[in-house]
C-alpha atoms as a PDB file:
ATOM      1  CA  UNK A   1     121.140  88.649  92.612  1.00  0.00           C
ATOM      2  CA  UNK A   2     117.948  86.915  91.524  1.00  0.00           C
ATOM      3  CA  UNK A   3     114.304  87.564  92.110  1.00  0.00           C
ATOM      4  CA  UNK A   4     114.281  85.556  94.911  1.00  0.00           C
ATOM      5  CA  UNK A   5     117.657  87.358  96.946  1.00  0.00           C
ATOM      6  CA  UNK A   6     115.428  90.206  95.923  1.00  0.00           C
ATOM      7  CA  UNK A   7     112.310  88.862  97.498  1.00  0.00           C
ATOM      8  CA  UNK A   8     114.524  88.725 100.426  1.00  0.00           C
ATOM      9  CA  UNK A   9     116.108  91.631 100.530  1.00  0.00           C
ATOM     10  CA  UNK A  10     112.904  93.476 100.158  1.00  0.00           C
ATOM     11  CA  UNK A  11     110.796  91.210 102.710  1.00  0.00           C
ATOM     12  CA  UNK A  12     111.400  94.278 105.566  1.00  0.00           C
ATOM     13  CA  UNK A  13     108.289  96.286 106.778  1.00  0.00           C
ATOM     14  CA  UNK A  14     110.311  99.665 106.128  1.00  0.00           C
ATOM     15  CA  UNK A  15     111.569 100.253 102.711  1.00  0.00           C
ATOM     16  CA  UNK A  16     114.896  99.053 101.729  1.00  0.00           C
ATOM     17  CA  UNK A  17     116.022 102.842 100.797  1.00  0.00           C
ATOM     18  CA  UNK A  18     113.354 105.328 101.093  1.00  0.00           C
ATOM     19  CA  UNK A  19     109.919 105.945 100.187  1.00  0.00           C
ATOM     20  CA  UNK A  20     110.550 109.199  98.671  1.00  0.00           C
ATOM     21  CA  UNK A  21     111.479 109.777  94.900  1.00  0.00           C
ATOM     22  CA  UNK A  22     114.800 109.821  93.606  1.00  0.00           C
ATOM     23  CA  UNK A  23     116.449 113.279  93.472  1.00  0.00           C
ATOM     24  CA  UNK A  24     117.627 113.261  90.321  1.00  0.00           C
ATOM     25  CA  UNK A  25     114.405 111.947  89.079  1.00  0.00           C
ATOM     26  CA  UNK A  26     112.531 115.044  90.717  1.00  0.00           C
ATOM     27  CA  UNK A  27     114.981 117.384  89.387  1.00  0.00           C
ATOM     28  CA  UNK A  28     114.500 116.032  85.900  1.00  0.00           C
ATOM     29  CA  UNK A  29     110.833 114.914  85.375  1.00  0.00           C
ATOM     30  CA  UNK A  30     109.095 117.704  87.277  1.00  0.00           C
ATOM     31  CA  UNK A  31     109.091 120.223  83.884  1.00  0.00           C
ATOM     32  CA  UNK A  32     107.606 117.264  81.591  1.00  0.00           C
ATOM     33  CA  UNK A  33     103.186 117.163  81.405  1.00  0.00           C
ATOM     34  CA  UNK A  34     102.075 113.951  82.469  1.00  0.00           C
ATOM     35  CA  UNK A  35     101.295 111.114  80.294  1.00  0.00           C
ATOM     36  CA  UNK A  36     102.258 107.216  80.147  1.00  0.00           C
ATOM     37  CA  UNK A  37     105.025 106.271  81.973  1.00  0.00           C
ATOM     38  CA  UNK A  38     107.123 102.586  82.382  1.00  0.00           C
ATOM     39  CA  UNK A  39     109.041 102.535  85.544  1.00  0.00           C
ATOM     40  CA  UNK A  40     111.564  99.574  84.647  1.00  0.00           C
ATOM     41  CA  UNK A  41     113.149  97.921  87.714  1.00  0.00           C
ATOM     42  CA  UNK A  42     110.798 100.054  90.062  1.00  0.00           C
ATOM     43  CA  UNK A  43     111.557  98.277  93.127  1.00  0.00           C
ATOM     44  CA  UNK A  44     108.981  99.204  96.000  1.00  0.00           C
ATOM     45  CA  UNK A  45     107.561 102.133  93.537  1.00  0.00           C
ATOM     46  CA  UNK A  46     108.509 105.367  94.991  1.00  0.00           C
ATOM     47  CA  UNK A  47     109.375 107.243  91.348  1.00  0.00           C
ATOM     48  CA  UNK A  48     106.658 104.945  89.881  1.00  0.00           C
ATOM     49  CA  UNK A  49     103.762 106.692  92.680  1.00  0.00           C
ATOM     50  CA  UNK A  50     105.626 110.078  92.751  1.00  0.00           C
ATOM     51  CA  UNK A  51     104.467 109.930  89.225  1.00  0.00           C
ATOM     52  CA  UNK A  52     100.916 109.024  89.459  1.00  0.00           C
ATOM     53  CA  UNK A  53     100.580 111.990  91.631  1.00  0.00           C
ATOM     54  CA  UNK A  54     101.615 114.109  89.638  1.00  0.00           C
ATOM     55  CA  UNK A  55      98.940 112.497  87.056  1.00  0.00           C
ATOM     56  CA  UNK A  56     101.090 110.090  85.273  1.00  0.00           C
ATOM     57  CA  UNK A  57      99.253 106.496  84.398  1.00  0.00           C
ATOM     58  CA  UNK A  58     102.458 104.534  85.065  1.00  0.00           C
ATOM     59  CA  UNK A  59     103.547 100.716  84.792  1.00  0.00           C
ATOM     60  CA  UNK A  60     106.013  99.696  87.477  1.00  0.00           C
ATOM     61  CA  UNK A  61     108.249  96.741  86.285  1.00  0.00           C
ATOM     62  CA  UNK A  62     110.495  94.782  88.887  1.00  0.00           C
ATOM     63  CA  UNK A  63     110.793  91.120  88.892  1.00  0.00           C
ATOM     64  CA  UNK A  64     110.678  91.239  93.137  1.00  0.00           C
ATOM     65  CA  UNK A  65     106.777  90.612  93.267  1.00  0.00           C
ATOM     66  CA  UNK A  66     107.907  91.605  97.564  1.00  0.00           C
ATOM     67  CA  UNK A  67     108.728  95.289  96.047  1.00  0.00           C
ATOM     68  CA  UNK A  68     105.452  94.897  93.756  1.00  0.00           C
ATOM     69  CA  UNK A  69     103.521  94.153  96.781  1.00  0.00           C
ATOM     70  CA  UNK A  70     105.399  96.936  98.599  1.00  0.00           C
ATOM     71  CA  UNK A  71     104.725  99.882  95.724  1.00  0.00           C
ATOM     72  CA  UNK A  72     101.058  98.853  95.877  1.00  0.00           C
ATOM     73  CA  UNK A  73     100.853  99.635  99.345  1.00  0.00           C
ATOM     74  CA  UNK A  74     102.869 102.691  98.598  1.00  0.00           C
ATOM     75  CA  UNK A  75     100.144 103.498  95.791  1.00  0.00           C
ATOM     76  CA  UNK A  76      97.437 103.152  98.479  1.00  0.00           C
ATOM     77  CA  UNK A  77      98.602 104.919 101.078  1.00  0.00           C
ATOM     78  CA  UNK A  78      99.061 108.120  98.506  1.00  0.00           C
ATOM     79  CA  UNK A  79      95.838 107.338  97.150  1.00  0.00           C
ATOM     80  CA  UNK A  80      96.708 106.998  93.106  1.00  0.00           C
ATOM     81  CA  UNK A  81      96.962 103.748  91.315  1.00  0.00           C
ATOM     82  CA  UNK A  82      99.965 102.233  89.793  1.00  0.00           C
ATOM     83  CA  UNK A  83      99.965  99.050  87.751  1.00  0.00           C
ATOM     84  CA  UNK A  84     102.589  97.160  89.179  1.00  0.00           C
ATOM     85  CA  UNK A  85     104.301  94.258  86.790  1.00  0.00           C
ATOM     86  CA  UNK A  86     106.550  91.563  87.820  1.00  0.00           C
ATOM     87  CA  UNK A  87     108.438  90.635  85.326  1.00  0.00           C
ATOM     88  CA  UNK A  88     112.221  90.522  84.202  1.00  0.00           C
ATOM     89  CA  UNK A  89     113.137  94.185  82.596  1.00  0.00           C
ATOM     90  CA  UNK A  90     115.231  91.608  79.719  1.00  0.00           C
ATOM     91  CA  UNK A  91     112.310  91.040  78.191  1.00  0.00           C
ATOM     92  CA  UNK A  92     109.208  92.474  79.480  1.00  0.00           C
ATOM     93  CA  UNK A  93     107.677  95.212  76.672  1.00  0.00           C
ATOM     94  CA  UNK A  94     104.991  98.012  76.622  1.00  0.00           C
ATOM     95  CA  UNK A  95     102.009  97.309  74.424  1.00  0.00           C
ATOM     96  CA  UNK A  96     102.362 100.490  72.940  1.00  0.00           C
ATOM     97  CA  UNK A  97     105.234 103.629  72.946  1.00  0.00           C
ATOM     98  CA  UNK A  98     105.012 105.494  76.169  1.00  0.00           C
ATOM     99  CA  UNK A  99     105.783 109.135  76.928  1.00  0.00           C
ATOM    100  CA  UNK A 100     108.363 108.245  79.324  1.00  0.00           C
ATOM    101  CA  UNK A 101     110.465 105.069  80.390  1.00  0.00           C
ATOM    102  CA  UNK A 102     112.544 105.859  84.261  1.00  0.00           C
ATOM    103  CA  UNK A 103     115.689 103.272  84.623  1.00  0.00           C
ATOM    104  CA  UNK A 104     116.516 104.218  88.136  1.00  0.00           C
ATOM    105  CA  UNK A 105     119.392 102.273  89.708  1.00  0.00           C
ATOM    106  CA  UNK A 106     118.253  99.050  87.453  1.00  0.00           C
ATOM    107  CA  UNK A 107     122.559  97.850  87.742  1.00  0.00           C
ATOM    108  CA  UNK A 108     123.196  94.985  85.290  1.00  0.00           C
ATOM    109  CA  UNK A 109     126.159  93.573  83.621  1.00  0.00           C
ATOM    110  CA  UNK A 110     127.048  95.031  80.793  1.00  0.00           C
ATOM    111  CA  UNK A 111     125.563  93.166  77.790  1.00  0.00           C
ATOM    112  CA  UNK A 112     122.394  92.824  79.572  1.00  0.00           C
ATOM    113  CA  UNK A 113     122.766  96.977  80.086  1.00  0.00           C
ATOM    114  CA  UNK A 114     123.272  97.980  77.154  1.00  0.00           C
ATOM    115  CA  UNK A 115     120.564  95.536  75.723  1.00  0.00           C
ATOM    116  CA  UNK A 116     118.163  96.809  78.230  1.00  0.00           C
ATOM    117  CA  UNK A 117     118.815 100.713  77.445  1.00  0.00           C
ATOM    118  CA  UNK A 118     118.515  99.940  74.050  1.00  0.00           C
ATOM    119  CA  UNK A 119     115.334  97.737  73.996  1.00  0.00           C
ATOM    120  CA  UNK A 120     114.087 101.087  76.475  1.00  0.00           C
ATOM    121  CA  UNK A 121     114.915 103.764  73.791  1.00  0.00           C
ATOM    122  CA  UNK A 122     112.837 102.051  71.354  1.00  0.00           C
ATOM    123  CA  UNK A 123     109.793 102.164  73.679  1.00  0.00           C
ATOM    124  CA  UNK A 124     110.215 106.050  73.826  1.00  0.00           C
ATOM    125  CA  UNK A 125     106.830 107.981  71.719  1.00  0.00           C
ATOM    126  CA  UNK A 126     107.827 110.596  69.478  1.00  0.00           C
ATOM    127  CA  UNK A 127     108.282 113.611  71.775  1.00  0.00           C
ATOM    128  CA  UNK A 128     108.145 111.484  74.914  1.00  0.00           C
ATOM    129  CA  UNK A 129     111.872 111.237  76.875  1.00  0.00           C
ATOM    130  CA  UNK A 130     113.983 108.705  79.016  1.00  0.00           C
ATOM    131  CA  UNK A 131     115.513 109.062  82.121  1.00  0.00           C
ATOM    132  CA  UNK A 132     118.650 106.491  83.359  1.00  0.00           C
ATOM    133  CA  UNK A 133     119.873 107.054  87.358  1.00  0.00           C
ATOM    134  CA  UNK A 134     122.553 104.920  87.969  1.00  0.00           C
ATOM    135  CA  UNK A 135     125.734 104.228  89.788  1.00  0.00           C
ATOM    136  CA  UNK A 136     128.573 105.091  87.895  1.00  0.00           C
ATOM    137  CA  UNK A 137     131.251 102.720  87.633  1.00  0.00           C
ATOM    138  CA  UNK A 138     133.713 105.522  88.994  1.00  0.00           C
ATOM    139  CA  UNK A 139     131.617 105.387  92.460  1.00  0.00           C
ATOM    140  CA  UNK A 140     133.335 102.007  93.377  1.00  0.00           C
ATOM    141  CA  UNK A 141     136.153 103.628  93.959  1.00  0.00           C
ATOM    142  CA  UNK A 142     135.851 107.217  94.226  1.00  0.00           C
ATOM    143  CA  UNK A 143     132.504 107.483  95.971  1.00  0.00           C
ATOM    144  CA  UNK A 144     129.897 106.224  98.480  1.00  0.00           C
ATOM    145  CA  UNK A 145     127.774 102.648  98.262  1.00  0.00           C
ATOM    146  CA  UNK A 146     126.253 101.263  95.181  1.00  0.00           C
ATOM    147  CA  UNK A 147     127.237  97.981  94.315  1.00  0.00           C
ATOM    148  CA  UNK A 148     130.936  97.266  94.961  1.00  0.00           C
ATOM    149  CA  UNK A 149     131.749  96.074  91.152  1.00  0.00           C
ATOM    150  CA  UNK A 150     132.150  97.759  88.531  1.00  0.00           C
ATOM    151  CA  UNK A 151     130.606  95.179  86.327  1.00  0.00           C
ATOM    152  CA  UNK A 152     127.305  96.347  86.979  1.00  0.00           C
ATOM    153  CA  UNK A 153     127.813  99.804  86.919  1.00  0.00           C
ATOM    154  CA  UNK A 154     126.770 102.396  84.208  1.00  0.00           C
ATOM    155  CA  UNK A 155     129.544 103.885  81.590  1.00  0.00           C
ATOM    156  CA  UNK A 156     128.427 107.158  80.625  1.00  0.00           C
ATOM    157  CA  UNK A 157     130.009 107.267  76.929  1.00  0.00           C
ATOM    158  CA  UNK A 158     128.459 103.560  76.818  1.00  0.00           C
ATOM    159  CA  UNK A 159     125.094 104.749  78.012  1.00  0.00           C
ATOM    160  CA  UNK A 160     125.313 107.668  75.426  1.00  0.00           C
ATOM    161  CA  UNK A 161     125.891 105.109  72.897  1.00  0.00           C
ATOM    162  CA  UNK A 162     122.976 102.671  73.502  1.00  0.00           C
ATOM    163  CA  UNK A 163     120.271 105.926  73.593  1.00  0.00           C
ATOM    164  CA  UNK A 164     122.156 107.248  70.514  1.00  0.00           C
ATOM    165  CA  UNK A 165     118.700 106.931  68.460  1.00  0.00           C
ATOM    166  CA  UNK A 166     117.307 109.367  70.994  1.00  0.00           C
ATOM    167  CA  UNK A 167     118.305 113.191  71.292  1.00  0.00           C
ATOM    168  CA  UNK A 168     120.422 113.753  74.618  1.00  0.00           C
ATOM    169  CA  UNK A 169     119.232 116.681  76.670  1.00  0.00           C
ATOM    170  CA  UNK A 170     121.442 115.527  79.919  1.00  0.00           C
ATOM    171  CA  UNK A 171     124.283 113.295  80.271  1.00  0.00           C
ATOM    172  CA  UNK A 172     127.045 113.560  83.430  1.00  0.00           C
ATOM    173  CA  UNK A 173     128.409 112.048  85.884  1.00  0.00           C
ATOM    174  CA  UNK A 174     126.515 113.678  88.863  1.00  0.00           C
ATOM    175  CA  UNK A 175     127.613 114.167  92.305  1.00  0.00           C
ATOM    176  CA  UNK A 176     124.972 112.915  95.206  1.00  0.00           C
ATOM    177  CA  UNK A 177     125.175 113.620  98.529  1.00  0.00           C
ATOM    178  CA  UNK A 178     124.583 111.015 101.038  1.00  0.00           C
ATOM    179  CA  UNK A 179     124.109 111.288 104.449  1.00  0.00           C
ATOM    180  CA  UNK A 180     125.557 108.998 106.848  1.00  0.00           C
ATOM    181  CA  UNK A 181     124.562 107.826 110.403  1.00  0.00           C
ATOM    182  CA  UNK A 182     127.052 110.053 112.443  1.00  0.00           C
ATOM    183  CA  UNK A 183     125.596 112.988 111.123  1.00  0.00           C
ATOM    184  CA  UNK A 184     128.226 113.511 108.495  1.00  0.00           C
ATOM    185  CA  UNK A 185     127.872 112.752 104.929  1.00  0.00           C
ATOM    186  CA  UNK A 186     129.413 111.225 101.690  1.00  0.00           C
ATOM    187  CA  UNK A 187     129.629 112.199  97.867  1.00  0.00           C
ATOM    188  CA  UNK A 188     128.298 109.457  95.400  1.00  0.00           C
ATOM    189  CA  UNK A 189     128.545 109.206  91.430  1.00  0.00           C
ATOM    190  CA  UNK A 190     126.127 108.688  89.675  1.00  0.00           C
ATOM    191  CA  UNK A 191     125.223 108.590  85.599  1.00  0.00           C
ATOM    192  CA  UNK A 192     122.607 110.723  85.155  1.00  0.00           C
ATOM    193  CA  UNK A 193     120.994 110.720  81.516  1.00  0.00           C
ATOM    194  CA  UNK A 194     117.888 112.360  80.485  1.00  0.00           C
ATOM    195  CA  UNK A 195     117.084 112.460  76.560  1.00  0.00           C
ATOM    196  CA  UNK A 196     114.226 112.297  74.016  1.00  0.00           C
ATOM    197  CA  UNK A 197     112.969 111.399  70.891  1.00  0.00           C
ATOM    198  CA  UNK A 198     111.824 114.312  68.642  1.00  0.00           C
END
């Protein structure tokens, strides 16, 4: 999908997913003290304002300027302010090292992955960490939504590789539980990475 399917996919009043943060994102970033943050493929902002309240300054990057305009609103009505980007995660950069770079559910094909994770590393501050969310390429068949090719899903051993520079703190395949319309609920997989550079 391009910008503009994304346009379109985000051009709904509610929000696509949620407007709450990730879980995994929560779980993981809650310990850390605040500082700069770079929220690549942000979407309509919900880890990229979760964030700012809790006193980050954060950059939102997504090349959907419909989810840019949807985060800002998002900002608004949570009263903090986010600068939101849009611009292509291949080759948009940070002025300057941040304390933290979020990848959550940015799904590319693999060269442009592992580019992407690897340009992202190199943004990381000494003592500042990176977090990757993604669907792992064993959810397409042994789990619940995400996209349904493997091509543009995340490789844990792969993912370890392209943030070898950094020091790993995290890094499974984590089980998510999804709820589902009837009431019941599914298990998805996810590759869950958090690591830092020292």
């Amino acid at each position: 999908m391009d910008a503009h399917d994304w346009d379109q996919r985000y051009a709904t009043r509610d929000y696509v997913w949620t407007d709450s943060v990730n879980g995994f994102v929560e779980q993981h970033l809650s310990p850390l003290p605040a500082g700069t943050a770079v929220d690549l493929g942000g979407g309509e902002g919900r880890n990229a304002v979760w964030l700012a309240r809790r006193g980050w300054t954060v950059t939102a990057v997504d090349f959907s300027a419909v989810a840019a305009d949807k985060g800002r609103r998002l900002a608004e009505d949570h009263g903090v302010d986010v600068d939101f980007v849009t611009a292509d995660a291949l080759v948009w950069e940070p002025v300057t090292p941040v304390d933290l770079v979020v990848l959550s559910y940015l799904q590319l094909p693999g060269p442009q992955r592992r580019k992407v994770l690897q340009r992202a590393a190199s943004w990381v501050a000494p003592g500042g960490s990176l977090l990757v969310v993604a669907h792992d390429a064993a959810n397409v068949e042994h789990g619940h939504g995400g996209p349904p090719s493997a091509e543009v899903c995340y490789d844990l051993d792969e993912t370890l590789a392209a943030l070898s520079p950094l020091t790993i703190d995290v890094g499974e395949v984590a089980r998510r539980t999804v709820p589902l319309d009837d009431g019941t609920s599914a298990t998805a997989l996810d590759t869950v990475v958090l690591a830092h550079r020292g």
